[in-house]
Protein backbone atom coordinates (compact mmCIF):
# COMPACT_ATOMS: atom_id res chain seq x y z
CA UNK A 1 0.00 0.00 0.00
CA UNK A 2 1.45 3.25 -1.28
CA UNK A 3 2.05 6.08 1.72
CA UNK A 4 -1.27 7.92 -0.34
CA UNK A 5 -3.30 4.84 0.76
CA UNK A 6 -2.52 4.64 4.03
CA UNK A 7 -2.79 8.37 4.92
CA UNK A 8 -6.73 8.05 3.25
CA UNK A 9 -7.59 4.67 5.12
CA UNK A 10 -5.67 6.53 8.17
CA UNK A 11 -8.38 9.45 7.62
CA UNK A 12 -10.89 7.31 7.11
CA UNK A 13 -10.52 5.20 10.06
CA UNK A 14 -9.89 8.08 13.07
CA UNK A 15 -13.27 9.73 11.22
CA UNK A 16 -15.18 6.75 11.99
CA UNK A 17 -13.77 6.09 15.40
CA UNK A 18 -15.02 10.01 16.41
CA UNK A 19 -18.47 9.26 15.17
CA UNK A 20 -18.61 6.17 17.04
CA UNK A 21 -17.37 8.26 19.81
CA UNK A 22 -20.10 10.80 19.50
CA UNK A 23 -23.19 8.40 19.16
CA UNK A 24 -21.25 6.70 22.55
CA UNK A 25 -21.53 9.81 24.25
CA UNK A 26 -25.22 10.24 23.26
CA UNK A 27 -26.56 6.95 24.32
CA UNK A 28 -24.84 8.10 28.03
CA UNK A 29 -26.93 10.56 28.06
CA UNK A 30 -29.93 8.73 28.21
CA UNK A 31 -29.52 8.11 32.34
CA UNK A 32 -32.34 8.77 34.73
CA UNK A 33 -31.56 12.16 35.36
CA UNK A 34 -32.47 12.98 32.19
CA UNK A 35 -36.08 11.34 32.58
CA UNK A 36 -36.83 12.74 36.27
CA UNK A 37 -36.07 15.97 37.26
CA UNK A 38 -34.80 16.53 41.25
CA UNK A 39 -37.88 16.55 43.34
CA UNK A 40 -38.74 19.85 44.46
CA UNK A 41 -40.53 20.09 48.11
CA UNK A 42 -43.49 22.50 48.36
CA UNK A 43 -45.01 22.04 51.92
CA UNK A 44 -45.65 18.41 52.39
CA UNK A 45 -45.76 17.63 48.70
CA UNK A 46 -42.76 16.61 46.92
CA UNK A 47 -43.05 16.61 43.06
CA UNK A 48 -40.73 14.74 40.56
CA UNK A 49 -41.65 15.47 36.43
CA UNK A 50 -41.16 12.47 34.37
CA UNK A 51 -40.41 13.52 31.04
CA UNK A 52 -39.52 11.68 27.69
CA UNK A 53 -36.64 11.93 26.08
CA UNK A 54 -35.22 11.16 22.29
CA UNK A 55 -32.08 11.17 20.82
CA UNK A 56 -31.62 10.24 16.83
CA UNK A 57 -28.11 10.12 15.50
CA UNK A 58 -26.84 8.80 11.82
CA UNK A 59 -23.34 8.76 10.61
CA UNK A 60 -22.15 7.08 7.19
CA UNK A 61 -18.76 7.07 5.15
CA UNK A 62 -17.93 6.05 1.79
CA UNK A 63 -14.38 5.13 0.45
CA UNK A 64 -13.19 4.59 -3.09
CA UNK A 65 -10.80 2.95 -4.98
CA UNK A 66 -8.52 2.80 -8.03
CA UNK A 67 -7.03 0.80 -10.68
CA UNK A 68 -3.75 0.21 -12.86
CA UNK A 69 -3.28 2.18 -16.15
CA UNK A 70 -5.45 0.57 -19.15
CA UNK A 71 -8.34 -0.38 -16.73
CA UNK A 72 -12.05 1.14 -16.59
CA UNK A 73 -10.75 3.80 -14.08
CA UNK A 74 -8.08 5.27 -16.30
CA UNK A 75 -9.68 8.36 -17.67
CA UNK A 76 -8.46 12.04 -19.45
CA UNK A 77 -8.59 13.53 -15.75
CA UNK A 78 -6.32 10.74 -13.98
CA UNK A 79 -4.65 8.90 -17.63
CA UNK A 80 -2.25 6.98 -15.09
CA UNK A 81 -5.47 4.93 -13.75
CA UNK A 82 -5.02 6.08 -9.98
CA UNK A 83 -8.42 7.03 -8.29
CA UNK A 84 -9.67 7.56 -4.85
CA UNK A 85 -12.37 8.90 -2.54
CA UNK A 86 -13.60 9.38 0.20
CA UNK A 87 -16.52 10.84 2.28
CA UNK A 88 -18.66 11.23 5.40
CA UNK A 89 -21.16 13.34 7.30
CA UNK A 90 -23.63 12.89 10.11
CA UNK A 91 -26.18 14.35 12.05
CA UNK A 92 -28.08 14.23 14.85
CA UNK A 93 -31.11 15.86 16.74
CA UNK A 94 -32.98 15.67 20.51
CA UNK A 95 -35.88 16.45 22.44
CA UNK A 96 -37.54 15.90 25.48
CA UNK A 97 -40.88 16.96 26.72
CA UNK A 98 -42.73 16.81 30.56
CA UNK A 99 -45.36 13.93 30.40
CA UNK A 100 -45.88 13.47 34.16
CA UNK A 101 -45.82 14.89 37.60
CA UNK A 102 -45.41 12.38 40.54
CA UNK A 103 -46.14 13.75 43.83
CA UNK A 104 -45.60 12.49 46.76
CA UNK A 105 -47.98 13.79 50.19
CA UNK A 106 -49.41 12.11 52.94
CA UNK A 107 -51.95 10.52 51.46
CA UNK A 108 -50.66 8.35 49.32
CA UNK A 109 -48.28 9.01 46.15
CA UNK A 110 -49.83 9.95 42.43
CA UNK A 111 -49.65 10.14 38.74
CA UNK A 112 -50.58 13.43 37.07
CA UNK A 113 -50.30 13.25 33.59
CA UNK A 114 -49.30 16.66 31.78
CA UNK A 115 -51.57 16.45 28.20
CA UNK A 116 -49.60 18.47 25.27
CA UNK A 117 -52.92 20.82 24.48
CA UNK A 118 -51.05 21.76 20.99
CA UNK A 119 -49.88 18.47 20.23
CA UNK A 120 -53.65 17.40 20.69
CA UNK A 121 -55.12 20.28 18.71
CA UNK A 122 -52.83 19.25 15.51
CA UNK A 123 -53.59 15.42 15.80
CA UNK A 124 -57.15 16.47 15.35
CA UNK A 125 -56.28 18.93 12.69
CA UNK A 126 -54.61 16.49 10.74
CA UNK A 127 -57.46 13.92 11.22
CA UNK A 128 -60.25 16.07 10.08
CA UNK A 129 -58.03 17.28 6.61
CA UNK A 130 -57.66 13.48 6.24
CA UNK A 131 -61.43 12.88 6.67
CA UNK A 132 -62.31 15.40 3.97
CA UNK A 133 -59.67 14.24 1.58
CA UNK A 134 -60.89 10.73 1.59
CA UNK A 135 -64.57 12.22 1.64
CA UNK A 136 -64.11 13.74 -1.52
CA UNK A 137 -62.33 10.67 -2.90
CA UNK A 138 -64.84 8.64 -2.31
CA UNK A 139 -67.53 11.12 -3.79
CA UNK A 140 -65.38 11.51 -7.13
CA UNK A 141 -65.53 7.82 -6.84
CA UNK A 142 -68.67 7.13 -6.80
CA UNK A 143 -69.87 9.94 -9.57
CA UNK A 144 -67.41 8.38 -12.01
């Protein structure tokens, strides 16, 4: 392997170790502190949130390759037949979002779920476009 080679595959390589590295340090995110927040006292009630939390990452990398002069890679550009490539990119996103309270008093300990009013109001939205659209399928449908 030529000292061109090895510096690409060397690239190649220590790019793939730091996104395996970064989607490492994601996943150790995902602890319990970062589903329950610290209780907070307020009199004799103590109340935890529970919330949800997501994390998406993808990573990819592509190499390429090369051939001796008078083979298909041999072109105008590169007439001595040498070739290469290389690429890579990523991304990544995260949210999180309250879905409980648990409090804690005297009487006993209890679930209060927190309902996402605007998450509800587009779900119903998107229902009701849906229910005309197929309405007026059905109607062309039946007229033709």
């Amino acid at each position: 392997m030529s000292e061109r080679d090895s510096e690409f595959f060397g690239t190649a390589v220590e790019n793939w170790d730091q996104g395996l590295d970064l989607m490492e340090r994601l996943v150790s995110v995902a602890d319990p502190s970062a589903v329950f927040a610290e209780p907070v006292q307020v009199g004799d009630r103590t109340i935890i949130t529970a919330s949800e939390a997501s994390i998406g990452l993808g990573f990819g990398y592509g190499f390429g390759g090369g051939g001796a002069p008078g083979t298909e890679v041999e072109n105008e550009e590169h007439p001595e037949g040498s070739g290469y490539g290389g690429g890579g990119g990523g991304g990544g996103g995260g949210s999180a979002r309250p879905v409980a309270a648990i409090i804690v008093e005297p009487q006993g300990v209890r679930v209060e779920p927190i309902v996402d009013v605007t998450k509800l109001g587009l779900a119903f939205l998107t229902a009701l476009a849906s229910m005309f659209v197929m309405a007026g399928k059905i109607r062309k449908a039946t007229k033709g």
